[in-house]
N, C-alpha and C. Protein backbone atom coordinates (compact mmCIF):
# COMPACT_ATOMS: atom_id res chain seq x y z
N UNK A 1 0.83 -1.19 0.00
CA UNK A 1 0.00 0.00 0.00
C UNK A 1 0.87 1.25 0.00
N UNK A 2 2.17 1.14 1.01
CA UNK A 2 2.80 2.77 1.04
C UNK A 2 3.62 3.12 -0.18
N UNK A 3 4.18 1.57 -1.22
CA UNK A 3 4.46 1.51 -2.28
C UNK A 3 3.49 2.03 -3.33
N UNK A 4 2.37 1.82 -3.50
CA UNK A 4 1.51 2.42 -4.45
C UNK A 4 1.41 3.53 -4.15
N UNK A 5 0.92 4.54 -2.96
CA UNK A 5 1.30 5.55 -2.58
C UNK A 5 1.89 6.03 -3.10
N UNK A 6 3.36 5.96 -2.59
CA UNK A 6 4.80 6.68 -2.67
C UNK A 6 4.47 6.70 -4.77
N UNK A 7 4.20 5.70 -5.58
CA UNK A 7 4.29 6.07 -7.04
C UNK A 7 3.45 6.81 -7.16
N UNK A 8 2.16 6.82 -6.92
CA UNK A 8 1.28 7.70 -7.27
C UNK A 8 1.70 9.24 -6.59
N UNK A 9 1.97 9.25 -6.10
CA UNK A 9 2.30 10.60 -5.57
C UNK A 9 3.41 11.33 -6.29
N UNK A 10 4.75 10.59 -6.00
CA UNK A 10 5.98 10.54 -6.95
C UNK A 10 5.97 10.76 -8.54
N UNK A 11 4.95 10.19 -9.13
CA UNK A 11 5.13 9.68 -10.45
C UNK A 11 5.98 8.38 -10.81
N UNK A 12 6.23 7.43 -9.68
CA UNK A 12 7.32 5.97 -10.02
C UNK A 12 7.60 5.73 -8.88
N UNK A 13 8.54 5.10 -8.43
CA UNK A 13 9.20 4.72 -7.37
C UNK A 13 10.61 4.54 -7.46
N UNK A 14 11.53 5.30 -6.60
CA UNK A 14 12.94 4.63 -6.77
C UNK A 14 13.31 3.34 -6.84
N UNK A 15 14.62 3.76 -7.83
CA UNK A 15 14.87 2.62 -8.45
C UNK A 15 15.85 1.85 -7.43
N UNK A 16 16.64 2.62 -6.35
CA UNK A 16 17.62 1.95 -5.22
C UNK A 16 16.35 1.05 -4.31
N UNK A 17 17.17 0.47 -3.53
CA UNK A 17 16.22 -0.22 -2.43
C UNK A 17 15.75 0.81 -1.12
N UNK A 18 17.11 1.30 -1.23
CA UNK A 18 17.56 2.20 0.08
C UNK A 18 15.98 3.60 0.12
N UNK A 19 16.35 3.52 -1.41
CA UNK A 19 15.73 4.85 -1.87
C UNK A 19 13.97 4.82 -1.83
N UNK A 20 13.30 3.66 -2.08
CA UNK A 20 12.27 3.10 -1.73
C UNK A 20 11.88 2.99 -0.52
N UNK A 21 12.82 2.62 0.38
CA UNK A 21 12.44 2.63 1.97
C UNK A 21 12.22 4.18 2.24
N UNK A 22 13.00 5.04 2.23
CA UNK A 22 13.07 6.37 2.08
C UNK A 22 12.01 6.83 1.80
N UNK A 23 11.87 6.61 0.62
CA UNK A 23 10.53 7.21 0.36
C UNK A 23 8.86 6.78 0.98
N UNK A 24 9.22 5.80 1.70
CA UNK A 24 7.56 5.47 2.16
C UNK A 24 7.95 5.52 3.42
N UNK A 25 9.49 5.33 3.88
CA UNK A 25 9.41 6.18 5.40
C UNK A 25 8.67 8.17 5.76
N UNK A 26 9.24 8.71 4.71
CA UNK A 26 8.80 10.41 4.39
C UNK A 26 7.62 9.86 4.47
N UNK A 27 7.01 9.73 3.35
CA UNK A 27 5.74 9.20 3.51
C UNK A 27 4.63 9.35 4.63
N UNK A 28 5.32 8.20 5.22
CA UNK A 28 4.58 7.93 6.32
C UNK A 28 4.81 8.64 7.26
N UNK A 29 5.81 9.97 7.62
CA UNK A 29 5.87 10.83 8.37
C UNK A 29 5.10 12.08 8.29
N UNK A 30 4.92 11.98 6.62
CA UNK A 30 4.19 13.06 6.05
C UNK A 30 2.52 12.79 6.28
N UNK A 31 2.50 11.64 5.86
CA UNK A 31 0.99 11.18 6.53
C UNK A 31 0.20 11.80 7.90
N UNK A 32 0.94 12.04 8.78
CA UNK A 32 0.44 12.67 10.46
C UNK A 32 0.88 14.06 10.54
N UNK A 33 1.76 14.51 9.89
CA UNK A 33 2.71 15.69 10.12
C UNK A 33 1.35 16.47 10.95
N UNK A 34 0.42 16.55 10.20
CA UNK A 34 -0.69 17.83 10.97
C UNK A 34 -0.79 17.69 12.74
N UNK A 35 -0.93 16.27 12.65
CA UNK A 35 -1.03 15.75 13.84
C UNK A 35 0.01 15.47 14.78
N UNK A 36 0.76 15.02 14.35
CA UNK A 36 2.09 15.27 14.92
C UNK A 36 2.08 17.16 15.78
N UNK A 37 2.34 17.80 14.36
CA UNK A 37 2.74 18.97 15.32
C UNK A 37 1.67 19.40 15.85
N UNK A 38 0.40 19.14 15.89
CA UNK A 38 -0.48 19.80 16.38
C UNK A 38 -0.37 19.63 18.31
N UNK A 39 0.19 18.17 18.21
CA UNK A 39 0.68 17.60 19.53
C UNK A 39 1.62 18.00 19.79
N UNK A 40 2.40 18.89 19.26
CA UNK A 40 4.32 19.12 19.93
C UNK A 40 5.33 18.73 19.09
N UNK A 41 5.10 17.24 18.28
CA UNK A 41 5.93 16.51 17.68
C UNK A 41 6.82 16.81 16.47
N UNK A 42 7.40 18.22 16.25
CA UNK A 42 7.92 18.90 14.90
C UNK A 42 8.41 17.23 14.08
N UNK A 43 8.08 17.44 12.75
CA UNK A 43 8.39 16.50 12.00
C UNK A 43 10.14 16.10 12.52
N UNK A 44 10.79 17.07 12.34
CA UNK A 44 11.91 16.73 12.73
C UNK A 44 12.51 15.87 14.15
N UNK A 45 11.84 15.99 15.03
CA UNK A 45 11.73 15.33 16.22
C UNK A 45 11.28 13.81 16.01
N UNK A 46 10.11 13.68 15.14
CA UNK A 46 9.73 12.31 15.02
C UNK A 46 10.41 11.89 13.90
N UNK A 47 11.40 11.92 13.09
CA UNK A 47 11.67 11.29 12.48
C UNK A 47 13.44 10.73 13.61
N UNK A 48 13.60 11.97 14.03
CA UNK A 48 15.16 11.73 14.54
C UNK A 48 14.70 10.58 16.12
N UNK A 49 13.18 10.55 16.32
CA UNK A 49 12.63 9.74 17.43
C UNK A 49 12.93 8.23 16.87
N UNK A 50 12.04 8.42 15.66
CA UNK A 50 11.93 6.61 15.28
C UNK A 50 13.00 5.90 15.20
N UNK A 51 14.19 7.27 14.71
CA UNK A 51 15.28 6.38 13.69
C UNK A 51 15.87 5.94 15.23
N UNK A 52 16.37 7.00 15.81
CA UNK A 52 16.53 6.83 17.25
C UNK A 52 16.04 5.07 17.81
N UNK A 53 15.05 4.95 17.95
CA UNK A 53 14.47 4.04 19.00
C UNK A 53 14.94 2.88 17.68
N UNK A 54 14.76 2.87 16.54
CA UNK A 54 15.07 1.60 15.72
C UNK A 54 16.12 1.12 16.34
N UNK A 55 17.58 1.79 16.23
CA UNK A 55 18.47 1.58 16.38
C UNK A 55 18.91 1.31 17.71
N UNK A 56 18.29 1.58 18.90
CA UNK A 56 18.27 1.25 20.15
C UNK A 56 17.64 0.14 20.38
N UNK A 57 16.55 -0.26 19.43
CA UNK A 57 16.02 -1.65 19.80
C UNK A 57 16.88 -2.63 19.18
N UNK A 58 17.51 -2.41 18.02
CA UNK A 58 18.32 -3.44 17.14
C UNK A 58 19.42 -3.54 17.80
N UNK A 59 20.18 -2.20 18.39
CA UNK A 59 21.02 -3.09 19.25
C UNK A 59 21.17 -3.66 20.42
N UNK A 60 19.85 -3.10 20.98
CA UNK A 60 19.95 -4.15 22.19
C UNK A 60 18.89 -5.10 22.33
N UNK A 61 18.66 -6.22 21.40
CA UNK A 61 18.25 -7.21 21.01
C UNK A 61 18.69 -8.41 20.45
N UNK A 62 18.55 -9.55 21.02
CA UNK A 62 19.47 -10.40 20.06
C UNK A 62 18.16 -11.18 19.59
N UNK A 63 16.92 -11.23 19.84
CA UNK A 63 16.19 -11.85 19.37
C UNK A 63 15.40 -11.61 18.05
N UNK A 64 14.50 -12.35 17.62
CA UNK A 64 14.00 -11.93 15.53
C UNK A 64 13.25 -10.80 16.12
N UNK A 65 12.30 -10.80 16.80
CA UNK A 65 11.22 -10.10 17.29
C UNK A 65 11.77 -8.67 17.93
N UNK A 66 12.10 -8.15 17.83
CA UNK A 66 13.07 -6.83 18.56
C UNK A 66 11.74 -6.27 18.72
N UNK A 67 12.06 -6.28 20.73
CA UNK A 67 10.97 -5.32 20.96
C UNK A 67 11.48 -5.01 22.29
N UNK A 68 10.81 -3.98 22.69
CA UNK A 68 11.21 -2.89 23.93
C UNK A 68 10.70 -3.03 25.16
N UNK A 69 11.09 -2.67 25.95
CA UNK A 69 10.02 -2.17 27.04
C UNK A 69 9.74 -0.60 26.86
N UNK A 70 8.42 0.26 27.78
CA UNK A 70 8.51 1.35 27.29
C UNK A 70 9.51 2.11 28.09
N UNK A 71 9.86 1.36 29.33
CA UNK A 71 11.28 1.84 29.85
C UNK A 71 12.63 2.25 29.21
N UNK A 72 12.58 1.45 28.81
CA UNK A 72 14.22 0.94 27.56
C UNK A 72 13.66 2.26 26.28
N UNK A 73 12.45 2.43 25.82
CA UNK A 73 12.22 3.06 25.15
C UNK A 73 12.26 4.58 25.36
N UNK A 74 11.77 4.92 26.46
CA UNK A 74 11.95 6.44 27.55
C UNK A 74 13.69 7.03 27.44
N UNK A 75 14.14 5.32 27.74
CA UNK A 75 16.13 5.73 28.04
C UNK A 75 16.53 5.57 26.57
N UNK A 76 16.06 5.39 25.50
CA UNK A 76 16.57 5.69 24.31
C UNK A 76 16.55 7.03 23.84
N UNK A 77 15.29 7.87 24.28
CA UNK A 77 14.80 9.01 23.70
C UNK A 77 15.41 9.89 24.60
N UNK A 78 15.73 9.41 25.92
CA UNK A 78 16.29 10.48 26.69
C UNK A 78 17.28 11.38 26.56
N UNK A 79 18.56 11.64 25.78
CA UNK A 79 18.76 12.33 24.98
C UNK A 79 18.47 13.45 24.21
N UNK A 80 17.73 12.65 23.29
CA UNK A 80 16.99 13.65 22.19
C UNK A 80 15.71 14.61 22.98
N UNK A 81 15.32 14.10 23.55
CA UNK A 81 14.33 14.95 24.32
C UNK A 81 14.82 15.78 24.91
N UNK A 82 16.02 15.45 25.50
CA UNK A 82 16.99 16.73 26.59
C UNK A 82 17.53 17.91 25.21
N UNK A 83 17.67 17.60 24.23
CA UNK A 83 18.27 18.29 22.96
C UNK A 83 17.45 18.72 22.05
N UNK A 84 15.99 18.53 21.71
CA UNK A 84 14.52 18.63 21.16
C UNK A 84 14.05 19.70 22.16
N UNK A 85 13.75 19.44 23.53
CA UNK A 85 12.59 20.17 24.53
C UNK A 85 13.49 20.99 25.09
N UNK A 86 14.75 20.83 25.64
CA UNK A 86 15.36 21.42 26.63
C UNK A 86 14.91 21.02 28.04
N UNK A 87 14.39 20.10 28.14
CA UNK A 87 13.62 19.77 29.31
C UNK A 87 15.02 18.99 30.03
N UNK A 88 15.09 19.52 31.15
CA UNK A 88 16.32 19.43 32.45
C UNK A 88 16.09 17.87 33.10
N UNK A 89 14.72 17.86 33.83
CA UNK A 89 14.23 16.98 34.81
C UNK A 89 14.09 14.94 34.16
N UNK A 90 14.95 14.23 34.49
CA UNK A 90 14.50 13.17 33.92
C UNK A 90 12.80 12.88 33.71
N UNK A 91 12.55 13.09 35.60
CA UNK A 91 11.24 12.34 35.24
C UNK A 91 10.68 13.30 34.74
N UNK A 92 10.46 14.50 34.51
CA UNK A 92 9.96 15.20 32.45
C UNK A 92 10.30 14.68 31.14
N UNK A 93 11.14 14.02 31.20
CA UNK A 93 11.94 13.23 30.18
C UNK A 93 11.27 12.25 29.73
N UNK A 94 10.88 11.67 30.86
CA UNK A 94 10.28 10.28 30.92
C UNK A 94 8.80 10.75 30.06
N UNK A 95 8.13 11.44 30.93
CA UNK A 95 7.13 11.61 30.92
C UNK A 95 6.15 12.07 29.17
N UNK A 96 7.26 12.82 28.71
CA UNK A 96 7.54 13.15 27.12
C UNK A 96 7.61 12.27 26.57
N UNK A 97 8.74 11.30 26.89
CA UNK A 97 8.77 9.92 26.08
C UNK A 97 7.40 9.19 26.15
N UNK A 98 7.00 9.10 27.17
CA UNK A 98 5.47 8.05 27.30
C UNK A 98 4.29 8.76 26.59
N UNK A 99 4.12 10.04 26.22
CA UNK A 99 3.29 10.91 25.65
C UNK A 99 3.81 10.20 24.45
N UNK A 100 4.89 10.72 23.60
CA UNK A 100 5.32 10.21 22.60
C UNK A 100 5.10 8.71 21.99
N UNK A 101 5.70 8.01 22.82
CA UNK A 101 4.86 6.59 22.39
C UNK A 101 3.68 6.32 22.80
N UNK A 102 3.21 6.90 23.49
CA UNK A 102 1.17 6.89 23.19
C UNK A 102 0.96 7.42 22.07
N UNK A 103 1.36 8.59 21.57
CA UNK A 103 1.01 9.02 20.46
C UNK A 103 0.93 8.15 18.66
N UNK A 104 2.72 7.85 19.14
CA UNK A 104 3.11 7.27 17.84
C UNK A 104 2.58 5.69 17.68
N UNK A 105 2.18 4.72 18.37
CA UNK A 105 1.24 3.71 18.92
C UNK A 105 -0.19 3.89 18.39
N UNK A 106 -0.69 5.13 18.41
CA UNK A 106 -1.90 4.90 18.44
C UNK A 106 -2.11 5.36 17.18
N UNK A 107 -1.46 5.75 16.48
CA UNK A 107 -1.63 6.43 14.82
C UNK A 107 -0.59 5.02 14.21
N UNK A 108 0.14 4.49 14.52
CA UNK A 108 0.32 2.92 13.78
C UNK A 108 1.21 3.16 13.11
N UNK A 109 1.58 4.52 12.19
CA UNK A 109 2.72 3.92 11.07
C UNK A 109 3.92 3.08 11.67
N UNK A 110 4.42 3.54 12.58
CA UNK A 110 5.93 3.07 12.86
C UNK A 110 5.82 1.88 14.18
N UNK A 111 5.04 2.50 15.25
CA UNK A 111 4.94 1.34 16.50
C UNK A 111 4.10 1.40 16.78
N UNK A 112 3.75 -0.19 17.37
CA UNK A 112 3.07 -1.08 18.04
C UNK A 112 2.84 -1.02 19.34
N UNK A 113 1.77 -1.30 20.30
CA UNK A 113 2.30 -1.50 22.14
C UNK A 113 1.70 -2.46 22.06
N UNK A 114 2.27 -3.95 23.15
CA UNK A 114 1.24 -4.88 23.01
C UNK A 114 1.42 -5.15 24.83
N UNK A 115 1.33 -6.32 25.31
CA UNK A 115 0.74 -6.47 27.01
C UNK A 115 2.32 -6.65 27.83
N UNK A 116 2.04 -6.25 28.91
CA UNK A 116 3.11 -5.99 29.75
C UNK A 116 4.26 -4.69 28.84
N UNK A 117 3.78 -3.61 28.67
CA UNK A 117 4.50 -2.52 27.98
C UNK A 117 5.38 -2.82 26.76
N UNK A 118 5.09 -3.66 26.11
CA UNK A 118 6.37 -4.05 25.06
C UNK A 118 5.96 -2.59 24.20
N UNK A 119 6.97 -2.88 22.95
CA UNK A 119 6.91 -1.75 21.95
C UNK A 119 7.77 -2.88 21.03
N UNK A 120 7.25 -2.19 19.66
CA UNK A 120 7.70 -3.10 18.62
C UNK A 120 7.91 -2.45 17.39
N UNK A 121 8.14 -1.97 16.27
CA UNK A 121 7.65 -1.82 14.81
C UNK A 121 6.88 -2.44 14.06
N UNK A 122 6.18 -1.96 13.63
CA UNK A 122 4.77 -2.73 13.09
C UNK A 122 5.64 -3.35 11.46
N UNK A 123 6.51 -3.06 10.97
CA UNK A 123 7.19 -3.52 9.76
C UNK A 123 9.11 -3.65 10.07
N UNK A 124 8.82 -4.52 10.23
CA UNK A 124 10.66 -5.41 10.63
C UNK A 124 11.73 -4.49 9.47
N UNK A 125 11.17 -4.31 8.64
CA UNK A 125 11.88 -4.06 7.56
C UNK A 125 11.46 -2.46 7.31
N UNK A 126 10.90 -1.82 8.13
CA UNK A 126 10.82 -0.18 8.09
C UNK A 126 11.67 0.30 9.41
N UNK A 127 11.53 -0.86 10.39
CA UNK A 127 12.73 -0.61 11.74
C UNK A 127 14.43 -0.74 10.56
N UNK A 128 14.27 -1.98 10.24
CA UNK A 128 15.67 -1.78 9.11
C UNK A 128 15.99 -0.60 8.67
N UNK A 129 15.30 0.07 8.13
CA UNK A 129 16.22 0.82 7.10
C UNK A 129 15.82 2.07 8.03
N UNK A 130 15.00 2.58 8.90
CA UNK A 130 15.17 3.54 10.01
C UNK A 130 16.84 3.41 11.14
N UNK A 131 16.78 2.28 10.88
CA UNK A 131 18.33 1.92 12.16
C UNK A 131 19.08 1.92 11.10
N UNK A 132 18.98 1.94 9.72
CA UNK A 132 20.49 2.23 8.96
C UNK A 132 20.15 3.54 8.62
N UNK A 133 19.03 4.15 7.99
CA UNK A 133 19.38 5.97 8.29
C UNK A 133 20.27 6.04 9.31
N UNK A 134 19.60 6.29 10.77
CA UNK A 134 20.02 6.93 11.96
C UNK A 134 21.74 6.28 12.06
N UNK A 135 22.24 5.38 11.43
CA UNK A 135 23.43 4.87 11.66
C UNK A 135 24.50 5.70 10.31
N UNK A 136 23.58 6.40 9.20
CA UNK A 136 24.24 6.82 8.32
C UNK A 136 24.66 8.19 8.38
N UNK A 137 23.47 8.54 9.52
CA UNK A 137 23.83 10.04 10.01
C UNK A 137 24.67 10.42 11.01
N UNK A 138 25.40 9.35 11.55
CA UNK A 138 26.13 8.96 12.45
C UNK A 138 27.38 9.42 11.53
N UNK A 139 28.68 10.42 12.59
CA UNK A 139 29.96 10.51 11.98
C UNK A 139 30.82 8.96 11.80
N UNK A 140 31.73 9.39 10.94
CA UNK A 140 32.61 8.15 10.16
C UNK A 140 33.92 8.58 11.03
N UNK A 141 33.85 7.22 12.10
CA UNK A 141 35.15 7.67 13.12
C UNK A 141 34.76 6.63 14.05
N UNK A 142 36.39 6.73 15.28
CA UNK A 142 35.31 6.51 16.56
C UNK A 142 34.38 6.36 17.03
N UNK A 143 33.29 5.74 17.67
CA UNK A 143 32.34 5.62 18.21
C UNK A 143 30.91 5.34 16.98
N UNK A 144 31.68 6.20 15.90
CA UNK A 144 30.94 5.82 14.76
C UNK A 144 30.22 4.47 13.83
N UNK A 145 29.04 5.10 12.94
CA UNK A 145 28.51 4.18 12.33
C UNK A 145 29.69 2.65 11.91
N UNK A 146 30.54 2.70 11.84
CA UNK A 146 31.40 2.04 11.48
C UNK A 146 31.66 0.81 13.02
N UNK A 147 31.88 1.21 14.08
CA UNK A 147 32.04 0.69 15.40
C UNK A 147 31.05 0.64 15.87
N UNK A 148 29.84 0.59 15.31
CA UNK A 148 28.93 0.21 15.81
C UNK A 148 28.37 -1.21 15.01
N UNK A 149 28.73 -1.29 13.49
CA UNK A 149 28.39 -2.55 12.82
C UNK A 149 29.25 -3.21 12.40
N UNK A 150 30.83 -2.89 12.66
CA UNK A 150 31.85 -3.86 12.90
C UNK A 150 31.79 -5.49 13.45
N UNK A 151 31.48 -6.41 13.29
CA UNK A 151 31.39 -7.59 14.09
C UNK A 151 29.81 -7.69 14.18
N UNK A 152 29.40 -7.16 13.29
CA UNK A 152 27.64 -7.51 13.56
C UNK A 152 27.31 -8.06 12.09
N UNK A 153 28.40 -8.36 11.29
CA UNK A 153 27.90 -9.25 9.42
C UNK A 153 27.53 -10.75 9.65
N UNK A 154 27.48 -11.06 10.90
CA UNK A 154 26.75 -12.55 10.90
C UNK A 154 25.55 -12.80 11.94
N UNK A 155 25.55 -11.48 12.39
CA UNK A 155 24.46 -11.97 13.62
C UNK A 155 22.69 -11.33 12.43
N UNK A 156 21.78 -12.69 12.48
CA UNK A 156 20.91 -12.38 11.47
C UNK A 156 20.08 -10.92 12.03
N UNK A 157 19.58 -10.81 13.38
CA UNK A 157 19.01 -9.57 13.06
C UNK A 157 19.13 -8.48 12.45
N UNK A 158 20.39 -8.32 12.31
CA UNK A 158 21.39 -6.90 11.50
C UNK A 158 21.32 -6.85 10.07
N UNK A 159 20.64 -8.12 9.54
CA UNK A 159 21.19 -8.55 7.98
C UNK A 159 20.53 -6.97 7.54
N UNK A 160 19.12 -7.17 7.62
CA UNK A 160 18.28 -6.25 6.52
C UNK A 160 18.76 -4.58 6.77
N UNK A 161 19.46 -4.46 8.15
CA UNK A 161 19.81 -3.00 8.47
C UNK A 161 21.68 -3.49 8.14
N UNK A 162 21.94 -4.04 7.34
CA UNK A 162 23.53 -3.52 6.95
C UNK A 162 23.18 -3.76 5.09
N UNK A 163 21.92 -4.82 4.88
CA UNK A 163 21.84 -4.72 3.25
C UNK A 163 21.77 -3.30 3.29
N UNK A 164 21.02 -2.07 3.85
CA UNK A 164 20.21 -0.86 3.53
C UNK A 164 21.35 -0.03 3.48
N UNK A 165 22.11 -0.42 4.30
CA UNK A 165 23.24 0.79 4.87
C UNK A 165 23.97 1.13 3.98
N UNK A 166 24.99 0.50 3.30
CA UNK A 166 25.15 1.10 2.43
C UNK A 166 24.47 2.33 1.40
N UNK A 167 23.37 2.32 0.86
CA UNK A 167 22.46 2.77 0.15
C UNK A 167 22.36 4.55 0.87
N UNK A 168 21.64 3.94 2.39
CA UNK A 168 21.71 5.07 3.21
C UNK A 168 22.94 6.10 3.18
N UNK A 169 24.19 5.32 3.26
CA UNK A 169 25.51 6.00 3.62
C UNK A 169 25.89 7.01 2.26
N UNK A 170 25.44 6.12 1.24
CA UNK A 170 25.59 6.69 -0.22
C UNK A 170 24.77 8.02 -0.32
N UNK A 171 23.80 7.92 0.02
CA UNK A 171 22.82 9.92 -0.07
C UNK A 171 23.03 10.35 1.28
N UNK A 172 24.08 10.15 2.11
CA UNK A 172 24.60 11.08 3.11
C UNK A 172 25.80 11.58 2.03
N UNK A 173 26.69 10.98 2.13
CA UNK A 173 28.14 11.17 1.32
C UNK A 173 28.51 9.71 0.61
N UNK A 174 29.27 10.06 -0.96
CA UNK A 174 29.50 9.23 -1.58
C UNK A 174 30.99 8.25 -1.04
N UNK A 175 31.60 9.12 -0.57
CA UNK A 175 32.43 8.98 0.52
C UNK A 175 32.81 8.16 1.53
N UNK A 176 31.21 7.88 2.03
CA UNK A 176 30.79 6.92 3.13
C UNK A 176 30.60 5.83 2.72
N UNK A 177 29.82 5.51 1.83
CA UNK A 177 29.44 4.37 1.13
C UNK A 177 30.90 3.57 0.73
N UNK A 178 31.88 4.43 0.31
CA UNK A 178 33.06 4.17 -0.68
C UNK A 178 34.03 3.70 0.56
N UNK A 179 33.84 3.99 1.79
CA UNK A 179 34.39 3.54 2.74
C UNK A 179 34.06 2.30 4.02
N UNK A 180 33.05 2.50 3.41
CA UNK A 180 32.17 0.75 4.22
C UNK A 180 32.38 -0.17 3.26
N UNK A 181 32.36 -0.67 1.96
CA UNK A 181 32.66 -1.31 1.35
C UNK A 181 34.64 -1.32 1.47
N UNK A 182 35.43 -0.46 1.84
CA UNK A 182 36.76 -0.76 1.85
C UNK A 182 36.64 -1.46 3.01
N UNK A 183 36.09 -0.89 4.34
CA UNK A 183 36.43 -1.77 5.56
C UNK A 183 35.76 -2.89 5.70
N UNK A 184 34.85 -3.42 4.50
CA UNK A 184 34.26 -4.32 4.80
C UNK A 184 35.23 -5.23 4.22
């Protein structure tokens, strides 16, 4: 469905893979935007939220099913919320975060809540290529996208977020791309 979308809207669909995810991720951000900010949520916040929490659930998961608590989910965003709101006080922190995933939960594109607080992505493969954005926007160095998926080419959850990465790294800088394939 976000594929037919994304052409009809577009006029086609990209021809990359990377570039396809991309586009029905916008998409689907563009889909709520009204609603989003009408709640607080500047587009920019929820996109740097999702990619955020993808990548916090993928790596601290070793199971197929990558899913959260909304705890684990609060201490992912905690950060960005301190750098988004300016908000000082954890438990304000917290409290933003749980607004936030009530919100983004109950409008569906990106997450799920199901019993005993889990959190999930409603598409395995839209958490993918959200945790290889947020990993492409990541500097090329130290601590970087690079040291973070070093030693992760055989563990299967990672497969579909290191196929993407590349792709991703390529419409950050050509640069990047040209340098994950050397260290790989």
């Amino acid at each position: 469905t976000c594929l037919c979308a994304v052409h009809w809207s577009g006029g086609g669909l990209p021809e990359a893979r990377s570039r396809a995810y991309s586009a029905v991720f916008s998409w689907l951000l563009e889909s709520r935007a009204a609603q989003r900010s009408a709640a607080g949520y500047p587009r920019g916040f929820a996109e740097a939220a999702v990619t955020a929490l993808a990548l916090a659930m993928l790596r601290g998961s070793g199971s197929q099913r990558r899913t959260f608590t909304r705890t684990a989910a609060a201490g992912a965003l905690d950060g960005l919320l301190a750098d988004r709101f300016g908000e000082r006080d954890p438990g304000s922190r917290r409290v933003l975060a749980s607004r936030w995933l009530d919100f983004e939960c109950a409008g569906g594109e990106f997450l799920a809540a199901g019993p005993r607080g889990r959190l999930w992505f409603r598409d395995p493969m839209m958490q993918a290529y959200a945790a290889a954005h947020a990993l492409a926007r990541q500097r090329d160095g130290a601590g970087g996208w690079w040291s973070v998926v070093r030693g992760r080419f055989d563990a299967p959850t990672w497969f579909d977020t290191l196929e993407l990465l590349p792709g991703c790294l390529h419409d950050v800088s050509d640069g990047h791309a040209h340098r994950f394939f050397e260290r790989l």
